[in-house]
C-alpha atoms as a PDB file:
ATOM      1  CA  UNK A   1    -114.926 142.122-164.476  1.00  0.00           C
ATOM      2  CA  UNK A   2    -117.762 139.762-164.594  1.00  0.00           C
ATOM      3  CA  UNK A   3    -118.517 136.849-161.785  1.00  0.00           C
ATOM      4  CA  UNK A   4    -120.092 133.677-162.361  1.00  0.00           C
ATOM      5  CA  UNK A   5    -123.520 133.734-161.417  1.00  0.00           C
ATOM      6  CA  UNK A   6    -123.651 130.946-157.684  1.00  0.00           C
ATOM      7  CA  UNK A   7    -126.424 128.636-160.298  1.00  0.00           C
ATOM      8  CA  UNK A   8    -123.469 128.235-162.764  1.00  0.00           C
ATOM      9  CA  UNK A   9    -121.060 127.739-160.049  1.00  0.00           C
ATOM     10  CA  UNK A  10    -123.412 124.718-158.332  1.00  0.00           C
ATOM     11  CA  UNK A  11    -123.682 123.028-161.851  1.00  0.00           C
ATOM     12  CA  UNK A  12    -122.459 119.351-162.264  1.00  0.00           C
ATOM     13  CA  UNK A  13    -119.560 119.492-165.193  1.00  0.00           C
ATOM     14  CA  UNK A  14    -118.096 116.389-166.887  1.00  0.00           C
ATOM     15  CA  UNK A  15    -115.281 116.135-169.277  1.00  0.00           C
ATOM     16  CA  UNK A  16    -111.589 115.307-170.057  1.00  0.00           C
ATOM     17  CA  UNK A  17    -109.561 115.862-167.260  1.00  0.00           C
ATOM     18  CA  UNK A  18    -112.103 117.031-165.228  1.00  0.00           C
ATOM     19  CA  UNK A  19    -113.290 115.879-161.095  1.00  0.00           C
ATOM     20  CA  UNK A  20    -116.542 114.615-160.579  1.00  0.00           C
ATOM     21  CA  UNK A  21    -118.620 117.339-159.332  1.00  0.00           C
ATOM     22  CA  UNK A  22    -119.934 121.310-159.496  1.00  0.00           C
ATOM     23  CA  UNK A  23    -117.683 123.637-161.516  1.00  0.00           C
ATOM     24  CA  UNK A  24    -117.201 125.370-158.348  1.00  0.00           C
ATOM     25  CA  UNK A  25    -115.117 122.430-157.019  1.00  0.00           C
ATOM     26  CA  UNK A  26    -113.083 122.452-159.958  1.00  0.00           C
ATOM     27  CA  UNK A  27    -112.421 126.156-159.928  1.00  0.00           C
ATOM     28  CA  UNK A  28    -111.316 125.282-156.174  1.00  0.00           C
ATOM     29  CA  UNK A  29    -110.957 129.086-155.499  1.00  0.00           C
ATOM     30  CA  UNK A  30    -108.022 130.129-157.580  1.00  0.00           C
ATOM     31  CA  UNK A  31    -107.827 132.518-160.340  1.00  0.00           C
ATOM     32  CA  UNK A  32    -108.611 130.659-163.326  1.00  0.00           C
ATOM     33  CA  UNK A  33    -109.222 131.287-166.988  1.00  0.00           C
ATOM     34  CA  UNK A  34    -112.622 129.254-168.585  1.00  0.00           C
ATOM     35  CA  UNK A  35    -112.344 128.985-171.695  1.00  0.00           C
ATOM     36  CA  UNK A  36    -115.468 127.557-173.906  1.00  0.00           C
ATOM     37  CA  UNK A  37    -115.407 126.080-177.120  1.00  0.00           C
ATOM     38  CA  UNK A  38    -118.347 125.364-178.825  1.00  0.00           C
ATOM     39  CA  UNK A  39    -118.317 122.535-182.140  1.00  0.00           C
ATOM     40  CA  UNK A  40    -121.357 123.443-185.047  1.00  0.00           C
ATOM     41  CA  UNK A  41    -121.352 120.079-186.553  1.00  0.00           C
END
């Protein structure tokens, strides 16, 4: 299993449904699934 490198982790995300801050904060420590979709248009 891979981690999450601590840069990624410190990065501010935005989005639906989402807290204001790092992604770290919105992981908050529990097991979670990230999933990423990408659009190409």
């Amino acid at each position: 299993m891979k981690s999450i490198p601590q840069a990624t982790l410190d990065t501010a995300v935005e989005g639906v449904n989402l807290a204001t801050g790092t992604l770290r904060m919105q992981l908050d420590g529990a097991p979670t699934l990230l999933v990423f979709l990408r659009h190409f248009g």
